[in-house]
N, C-alpha and C. Protein backbone atom coordinates (compact mmCIF):
# COMPACT_ATOMS: atom_id res chain seq x y z
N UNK A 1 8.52 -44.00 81.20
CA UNK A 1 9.32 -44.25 80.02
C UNK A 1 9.33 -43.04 79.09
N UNK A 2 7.86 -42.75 78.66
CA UNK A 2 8.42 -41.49 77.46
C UNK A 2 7.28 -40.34 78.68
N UNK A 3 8.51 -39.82 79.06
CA UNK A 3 8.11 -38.11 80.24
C UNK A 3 7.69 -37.46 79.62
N UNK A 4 8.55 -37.07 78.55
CA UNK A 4 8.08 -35.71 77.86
C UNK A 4 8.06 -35.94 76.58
N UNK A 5 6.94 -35.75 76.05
CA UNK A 5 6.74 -36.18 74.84
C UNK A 5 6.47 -34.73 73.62
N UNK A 6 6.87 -34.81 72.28
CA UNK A 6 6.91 -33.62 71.61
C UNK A 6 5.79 -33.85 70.47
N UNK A 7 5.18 -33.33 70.35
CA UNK A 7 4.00 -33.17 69.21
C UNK A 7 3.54 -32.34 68.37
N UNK A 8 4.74 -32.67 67.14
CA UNK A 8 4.38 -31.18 66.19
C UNK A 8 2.97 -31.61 65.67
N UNK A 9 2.64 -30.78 65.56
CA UNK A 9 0.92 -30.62 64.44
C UNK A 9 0.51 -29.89 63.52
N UNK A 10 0.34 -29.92 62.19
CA UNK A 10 -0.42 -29.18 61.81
C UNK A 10 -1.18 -29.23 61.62
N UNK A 11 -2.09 -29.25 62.49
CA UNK A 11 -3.79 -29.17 63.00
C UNK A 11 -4.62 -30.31 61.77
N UNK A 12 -3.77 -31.29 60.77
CA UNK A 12 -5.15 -31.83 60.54
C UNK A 12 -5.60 -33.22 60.88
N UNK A 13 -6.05 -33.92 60.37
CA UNK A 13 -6.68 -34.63 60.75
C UNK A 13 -6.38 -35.65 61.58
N UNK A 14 -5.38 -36.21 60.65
CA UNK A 14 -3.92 -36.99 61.36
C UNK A 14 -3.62 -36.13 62.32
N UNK A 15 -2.75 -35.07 62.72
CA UNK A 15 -2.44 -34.72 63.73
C UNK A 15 -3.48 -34.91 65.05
N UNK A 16 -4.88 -34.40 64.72
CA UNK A 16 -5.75 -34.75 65.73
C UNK A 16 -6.06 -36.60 66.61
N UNK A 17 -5.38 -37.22 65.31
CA UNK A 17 -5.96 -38.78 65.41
C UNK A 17 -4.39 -38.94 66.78
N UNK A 18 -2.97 -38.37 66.08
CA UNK A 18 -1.65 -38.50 67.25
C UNK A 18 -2.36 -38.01 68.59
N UNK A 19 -2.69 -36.70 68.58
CA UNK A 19 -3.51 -36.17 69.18
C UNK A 19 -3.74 -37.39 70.50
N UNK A 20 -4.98 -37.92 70.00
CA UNK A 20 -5.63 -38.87 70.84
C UNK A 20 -5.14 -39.78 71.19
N UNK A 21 -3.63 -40.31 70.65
CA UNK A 21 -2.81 -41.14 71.05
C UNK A 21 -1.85 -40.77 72.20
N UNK A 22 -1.67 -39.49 72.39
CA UNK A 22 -0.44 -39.04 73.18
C UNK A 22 -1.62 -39.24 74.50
N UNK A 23 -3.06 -38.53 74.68
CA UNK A 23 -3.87 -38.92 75.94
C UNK A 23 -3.82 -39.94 76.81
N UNK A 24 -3.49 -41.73 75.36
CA UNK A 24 -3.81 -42.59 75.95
C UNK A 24 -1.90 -42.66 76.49
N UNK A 25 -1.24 -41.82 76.37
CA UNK A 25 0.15 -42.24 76.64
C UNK A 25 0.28 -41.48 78.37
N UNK A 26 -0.69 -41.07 78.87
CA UNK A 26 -1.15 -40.44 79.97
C UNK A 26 -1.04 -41.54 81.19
N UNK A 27 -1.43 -42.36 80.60
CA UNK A 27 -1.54 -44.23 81.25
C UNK A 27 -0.74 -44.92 81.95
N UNK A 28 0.38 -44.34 80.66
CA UNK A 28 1.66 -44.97 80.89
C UNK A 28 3.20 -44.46 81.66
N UNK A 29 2.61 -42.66 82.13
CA UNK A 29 3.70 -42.69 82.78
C UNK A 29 3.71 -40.98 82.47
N UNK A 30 3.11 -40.64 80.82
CA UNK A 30 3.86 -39.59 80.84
C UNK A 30 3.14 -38.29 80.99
N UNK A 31 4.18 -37.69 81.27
CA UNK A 31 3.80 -35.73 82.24
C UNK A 31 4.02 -34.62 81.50
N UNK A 32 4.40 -34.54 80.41
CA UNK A 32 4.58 -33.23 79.84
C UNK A 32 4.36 -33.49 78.43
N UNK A 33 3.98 -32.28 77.54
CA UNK A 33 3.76 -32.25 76.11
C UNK A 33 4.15 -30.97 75.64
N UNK A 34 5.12 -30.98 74.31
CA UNK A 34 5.77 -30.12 74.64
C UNK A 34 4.73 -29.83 72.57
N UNK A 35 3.78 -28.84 72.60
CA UNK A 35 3.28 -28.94 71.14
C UNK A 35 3.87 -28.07 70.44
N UNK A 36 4.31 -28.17 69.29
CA UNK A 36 4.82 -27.46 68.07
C UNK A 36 4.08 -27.13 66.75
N UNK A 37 3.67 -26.57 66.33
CA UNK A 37 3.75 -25.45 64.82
C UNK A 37 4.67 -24.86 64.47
N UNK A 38 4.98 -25.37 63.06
CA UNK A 38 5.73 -24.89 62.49
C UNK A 38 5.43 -23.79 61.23
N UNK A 39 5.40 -22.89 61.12
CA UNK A 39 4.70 -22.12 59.78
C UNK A 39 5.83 -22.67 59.17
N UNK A 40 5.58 -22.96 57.98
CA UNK A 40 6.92 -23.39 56.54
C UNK A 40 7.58 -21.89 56.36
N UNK A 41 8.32 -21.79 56.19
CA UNK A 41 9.09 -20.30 55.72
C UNK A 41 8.79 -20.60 54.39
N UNK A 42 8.03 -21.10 53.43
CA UNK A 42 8.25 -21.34 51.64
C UNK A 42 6.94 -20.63 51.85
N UNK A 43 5.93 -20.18 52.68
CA UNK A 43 4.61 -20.11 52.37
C UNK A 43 4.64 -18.24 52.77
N UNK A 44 5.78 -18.06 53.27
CA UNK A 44 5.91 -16.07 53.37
C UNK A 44 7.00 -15.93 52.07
N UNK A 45 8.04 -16.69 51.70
CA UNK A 45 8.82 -16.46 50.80
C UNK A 45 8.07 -16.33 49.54
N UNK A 46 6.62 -16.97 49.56
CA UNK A 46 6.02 -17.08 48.09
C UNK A 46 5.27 -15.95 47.94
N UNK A 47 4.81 -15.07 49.35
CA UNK A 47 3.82 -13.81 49.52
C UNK A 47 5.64 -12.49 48.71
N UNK A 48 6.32 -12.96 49.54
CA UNK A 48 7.38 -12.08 48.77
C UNK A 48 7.79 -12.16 47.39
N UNK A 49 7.64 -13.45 47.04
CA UNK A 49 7.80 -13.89 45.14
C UNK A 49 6.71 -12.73 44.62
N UNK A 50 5.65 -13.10 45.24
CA UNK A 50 4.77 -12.48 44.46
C UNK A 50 4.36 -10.74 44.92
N UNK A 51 5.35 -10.45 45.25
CA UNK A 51 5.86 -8.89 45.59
C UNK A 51 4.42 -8.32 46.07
N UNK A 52 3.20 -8.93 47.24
CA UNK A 52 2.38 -8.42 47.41
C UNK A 52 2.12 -7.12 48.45
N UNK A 53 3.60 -6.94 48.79
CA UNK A 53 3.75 -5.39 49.54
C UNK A 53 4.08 -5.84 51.56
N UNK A 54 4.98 -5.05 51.68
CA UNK A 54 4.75 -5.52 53.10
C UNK A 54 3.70 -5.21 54.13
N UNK A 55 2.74 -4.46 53.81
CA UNK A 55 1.51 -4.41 54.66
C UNK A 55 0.62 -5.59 54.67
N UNK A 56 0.34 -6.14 53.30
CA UNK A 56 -0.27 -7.52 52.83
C UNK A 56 0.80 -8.35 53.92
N UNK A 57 1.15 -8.47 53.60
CA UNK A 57 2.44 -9.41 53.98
C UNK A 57 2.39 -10.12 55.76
N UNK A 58 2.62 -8.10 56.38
CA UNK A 58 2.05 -8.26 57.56
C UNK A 58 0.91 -8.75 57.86
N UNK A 59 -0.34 -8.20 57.72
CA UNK A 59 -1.49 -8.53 57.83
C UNK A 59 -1.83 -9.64 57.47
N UNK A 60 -1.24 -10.96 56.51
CA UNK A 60 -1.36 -12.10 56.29
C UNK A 60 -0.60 -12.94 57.81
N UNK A 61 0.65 -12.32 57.83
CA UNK A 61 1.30 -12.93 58.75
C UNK A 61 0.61 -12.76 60.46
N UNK A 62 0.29 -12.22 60.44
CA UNK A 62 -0.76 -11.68 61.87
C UNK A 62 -2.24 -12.74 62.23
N UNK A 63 -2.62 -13.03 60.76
CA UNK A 63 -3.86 -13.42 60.91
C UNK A 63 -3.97 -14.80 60.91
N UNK A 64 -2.40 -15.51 59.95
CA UNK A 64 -1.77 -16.75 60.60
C UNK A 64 -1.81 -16.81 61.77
N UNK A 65 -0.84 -16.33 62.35
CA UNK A 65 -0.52 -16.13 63.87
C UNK A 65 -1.56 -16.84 64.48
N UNK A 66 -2.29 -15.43 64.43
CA UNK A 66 -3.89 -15.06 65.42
C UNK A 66 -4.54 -16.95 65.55
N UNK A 67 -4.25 -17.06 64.11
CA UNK A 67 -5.00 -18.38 64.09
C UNK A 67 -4.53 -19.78 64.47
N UNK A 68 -2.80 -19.89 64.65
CA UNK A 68 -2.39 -20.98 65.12
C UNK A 68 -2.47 -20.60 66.56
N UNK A 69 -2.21 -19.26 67.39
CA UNK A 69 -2.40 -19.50 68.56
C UNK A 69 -3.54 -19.83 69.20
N UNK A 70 -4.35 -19.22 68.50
CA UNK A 70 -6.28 -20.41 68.82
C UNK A 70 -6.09 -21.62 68.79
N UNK A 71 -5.33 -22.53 67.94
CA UNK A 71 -5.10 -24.00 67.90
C UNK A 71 -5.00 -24.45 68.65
N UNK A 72 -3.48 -23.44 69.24
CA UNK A 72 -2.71 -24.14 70.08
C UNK A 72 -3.43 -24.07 71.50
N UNK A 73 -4.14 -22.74 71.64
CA UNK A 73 -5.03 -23.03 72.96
C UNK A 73 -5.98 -23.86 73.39
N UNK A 74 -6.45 -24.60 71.76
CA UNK A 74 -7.25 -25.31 72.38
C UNK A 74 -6.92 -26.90 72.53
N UNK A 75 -5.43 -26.92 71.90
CA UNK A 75 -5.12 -28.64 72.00
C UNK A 75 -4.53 -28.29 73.83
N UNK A 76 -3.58 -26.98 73.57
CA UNK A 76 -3.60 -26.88 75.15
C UNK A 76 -4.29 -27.29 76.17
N UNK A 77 -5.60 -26.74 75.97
CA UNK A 77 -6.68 -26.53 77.16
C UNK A 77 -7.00 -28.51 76.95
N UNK A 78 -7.24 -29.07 75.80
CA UNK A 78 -7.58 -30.65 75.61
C UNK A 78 -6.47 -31.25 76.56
N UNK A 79 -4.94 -31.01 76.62
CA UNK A 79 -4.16 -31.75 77.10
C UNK A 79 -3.78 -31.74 78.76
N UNK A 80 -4.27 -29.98 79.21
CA UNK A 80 -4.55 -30.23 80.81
C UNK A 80 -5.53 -30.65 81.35
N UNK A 81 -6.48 -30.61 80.38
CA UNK A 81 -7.83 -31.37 80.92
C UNK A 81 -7.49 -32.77 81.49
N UNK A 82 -6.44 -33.70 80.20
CA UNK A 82 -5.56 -34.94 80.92
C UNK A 82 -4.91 -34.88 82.02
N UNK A 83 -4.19 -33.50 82.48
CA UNK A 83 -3.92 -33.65 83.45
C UNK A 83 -2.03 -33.32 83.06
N UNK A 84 -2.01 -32.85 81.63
CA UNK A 84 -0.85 -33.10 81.12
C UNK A 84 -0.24 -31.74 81.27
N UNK A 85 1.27 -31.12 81.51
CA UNK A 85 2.16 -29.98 81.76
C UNK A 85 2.16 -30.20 80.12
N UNK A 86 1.60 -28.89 79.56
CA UNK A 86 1.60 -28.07 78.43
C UNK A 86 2.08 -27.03 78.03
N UNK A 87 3.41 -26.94 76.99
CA UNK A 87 3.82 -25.85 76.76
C UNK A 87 3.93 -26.29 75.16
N UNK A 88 3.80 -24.73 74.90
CA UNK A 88 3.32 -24.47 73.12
C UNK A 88 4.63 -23.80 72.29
N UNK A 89 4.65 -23.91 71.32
CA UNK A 89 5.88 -23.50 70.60
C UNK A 89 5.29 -23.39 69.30
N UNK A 90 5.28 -21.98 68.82
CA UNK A 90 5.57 -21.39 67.12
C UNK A 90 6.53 -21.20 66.50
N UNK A 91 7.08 -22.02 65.48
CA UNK A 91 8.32 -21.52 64.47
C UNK A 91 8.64 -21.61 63.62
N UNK A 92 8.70 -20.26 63.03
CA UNK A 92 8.55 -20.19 61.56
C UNK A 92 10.06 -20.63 60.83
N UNK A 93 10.23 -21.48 60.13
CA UNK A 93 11.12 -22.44 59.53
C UNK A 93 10.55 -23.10 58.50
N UNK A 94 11.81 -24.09 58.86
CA UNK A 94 11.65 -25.95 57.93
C UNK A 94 11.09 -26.50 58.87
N UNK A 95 10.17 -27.44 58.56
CA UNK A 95 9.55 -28.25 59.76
C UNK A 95 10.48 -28.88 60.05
N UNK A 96 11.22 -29.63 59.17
CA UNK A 96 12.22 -30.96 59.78
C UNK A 96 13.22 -30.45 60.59
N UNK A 97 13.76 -29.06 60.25
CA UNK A 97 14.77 -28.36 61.10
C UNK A 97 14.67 -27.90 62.49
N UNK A 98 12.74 -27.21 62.32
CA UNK A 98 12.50 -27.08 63.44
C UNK A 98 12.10 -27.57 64.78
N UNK A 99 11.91 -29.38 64.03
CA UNK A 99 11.26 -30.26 65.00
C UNK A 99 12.65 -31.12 65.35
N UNK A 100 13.40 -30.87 65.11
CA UNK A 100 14.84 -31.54 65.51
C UNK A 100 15.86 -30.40 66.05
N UNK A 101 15.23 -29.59 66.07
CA UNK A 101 15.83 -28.46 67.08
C UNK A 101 15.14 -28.45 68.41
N UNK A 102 13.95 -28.65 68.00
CA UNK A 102 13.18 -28.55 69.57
C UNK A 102 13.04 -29.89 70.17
N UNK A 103 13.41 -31.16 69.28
CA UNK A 103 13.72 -32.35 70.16
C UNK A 103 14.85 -32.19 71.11
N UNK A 104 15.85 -31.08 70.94
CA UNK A 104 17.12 -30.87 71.12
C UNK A 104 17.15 -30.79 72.58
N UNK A 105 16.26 -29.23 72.22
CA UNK A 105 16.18 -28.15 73.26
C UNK A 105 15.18 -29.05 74.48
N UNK A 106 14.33 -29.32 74.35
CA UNK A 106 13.34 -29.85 75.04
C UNK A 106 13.51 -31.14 75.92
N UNK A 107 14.55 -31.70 75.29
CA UNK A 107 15.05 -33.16 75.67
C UNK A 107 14.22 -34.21 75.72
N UNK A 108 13.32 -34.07 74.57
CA UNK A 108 11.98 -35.01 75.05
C UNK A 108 12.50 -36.46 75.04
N UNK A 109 11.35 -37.38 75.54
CA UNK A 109 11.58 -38.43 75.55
C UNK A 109 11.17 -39.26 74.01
N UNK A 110 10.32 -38.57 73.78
CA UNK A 110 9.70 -39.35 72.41
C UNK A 110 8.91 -38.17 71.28
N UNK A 111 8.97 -38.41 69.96
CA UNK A 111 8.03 -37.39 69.21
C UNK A 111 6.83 -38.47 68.69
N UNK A 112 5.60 -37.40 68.86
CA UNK A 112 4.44 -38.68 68.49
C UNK A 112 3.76 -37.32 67.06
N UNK A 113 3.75 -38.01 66.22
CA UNK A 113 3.26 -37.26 64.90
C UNK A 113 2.41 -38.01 63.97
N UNK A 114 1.32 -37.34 63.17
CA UNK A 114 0.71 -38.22 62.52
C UNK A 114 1.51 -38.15 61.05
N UNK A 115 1.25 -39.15 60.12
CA UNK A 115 1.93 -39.22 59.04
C UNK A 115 0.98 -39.08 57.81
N UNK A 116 0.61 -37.94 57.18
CA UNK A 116 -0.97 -38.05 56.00
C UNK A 116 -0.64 -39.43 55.01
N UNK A 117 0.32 -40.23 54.95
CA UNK A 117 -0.10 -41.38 54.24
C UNK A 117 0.43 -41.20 53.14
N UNK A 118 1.35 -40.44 52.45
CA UNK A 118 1.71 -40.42 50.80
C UNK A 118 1.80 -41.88 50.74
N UNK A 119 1.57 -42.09 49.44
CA UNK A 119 1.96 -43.01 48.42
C UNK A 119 3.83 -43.00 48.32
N UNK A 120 4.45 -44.31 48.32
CA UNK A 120 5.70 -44.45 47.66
C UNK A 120 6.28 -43.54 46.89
N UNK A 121 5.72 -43.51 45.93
CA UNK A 121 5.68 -42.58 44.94
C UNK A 121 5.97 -41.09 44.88
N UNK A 122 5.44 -40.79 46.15
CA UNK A 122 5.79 -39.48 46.57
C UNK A 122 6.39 -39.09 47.48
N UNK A 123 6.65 -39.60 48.51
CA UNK A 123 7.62 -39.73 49.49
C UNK A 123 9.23 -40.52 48.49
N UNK A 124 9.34 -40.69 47.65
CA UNK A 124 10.21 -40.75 46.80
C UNK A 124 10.90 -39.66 46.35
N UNK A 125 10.02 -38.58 45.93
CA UNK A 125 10.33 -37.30 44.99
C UNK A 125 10.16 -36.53 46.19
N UNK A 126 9.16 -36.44 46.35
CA UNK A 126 9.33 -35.17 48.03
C UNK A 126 9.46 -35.25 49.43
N UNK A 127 9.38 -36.92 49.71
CA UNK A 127 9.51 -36.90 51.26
C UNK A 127 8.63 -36.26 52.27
N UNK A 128 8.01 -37.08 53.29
CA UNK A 128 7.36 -36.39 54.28
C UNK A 128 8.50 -36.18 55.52
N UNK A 129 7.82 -35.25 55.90
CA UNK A 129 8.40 -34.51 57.72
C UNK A 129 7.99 -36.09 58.12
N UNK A 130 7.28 -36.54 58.32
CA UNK A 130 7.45 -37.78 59.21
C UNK A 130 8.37 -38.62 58.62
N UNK A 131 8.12 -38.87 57.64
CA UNK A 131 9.56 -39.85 56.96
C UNK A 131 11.07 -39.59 57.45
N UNK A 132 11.07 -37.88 57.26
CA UNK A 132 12.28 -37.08 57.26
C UNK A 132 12.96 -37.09 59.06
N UNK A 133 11.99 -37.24 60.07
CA UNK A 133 11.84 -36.77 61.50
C UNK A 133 11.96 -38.75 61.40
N UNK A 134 11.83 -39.34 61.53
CA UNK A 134 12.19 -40.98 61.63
C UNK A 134 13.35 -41.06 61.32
N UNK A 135 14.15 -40.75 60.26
CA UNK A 135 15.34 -40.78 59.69
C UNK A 135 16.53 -39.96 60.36
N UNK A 136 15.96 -39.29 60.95
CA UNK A 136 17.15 -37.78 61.52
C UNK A 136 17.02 -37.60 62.95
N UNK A 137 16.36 -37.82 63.74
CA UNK A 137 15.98 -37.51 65.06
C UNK A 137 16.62 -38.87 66.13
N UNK A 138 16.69 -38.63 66.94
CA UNK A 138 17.70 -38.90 68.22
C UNK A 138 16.91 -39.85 69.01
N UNK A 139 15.51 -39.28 69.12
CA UNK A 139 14.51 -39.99 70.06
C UNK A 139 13.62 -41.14 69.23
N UNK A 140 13.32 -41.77 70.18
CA UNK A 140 11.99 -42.73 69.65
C UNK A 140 11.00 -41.92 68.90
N UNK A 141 10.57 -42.46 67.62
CA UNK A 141 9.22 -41.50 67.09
C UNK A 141 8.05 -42.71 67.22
N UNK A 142 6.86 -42.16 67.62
CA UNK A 142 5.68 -42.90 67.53
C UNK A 142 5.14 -42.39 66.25
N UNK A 143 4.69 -42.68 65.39
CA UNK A 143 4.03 -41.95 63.69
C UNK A 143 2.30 -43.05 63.81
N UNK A 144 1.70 -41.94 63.83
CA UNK A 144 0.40 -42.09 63.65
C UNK A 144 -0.05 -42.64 62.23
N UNK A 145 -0.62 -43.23 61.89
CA UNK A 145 -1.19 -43.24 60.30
C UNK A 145 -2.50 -43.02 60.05
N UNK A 146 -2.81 -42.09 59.12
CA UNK A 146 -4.27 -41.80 58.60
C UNK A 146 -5.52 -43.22 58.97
């Protein structure tokens, strides 16, 4: 039923808890995981607000990098251990843009994401990527909760 399944993360806690949900979805049928990071583009636009030079800039952006591709190797290495076809994806964007582009591209069957839990209140005024990715996306979403 869900083959290929897409799992953006940003590595916290919740994401780890989806994480452990997509394993048990191993059970049921499915063969591929297709994981996503998204860097926010608001979080280099703000290193440029604050005119900290493009060497800073670089060297911030590098050491990001350096550090989501460690992530990603190691939810990698967690998800063939299942036994699961793993491929990784970095992109620097909008999350909501970029996780509904790569539902696109990827053709998954389902997106499984954790949701950190706002309050009403705030998902009112700012909206979560999971709220936003339920509302806009094509495929079945599974949403984890804290």
């Amino acid at each position: 039923m869900f083959q290929k399944i897409l799992y953006p993360t940003d590595f916290s806690d919740v994401s780890q808890k989806a994480l452990d949900y997509i394993k048990h979805l191993k059970e049921a049928g499915s063969k591929q995981v297709v994981v996503l990071h998204v860097i926010h583009e608001r979080m280099t636009e703000a290193l440029y607000w604050h005119a900290l030079g493009d060497s800073l800039i670089k060297e911030w952006k590098k050491s990001v990098k350096d550090g989501v591709n460690q992530s990603l190797m190691d939810i990698e290495k967690e998800l063939k251990e299942c036994a699961f076809e793993v491929k990784t994806i970095i992109k620097t964007g909008i999350p909501l843009r970029e996780i509904l582009q790569v539902e696109e591209e990827e053709d998954v069957s389902v997106i499984v994401l954790g949701s950190h839990g706002r309050t009403n209140m705030e998902e009112m005024f700012l909206g979560s990527v999971s709220e936003k990715v339920i509302r806009k996306c094509k495929k079945p979403v599974l949403v984890i909760k804290r």
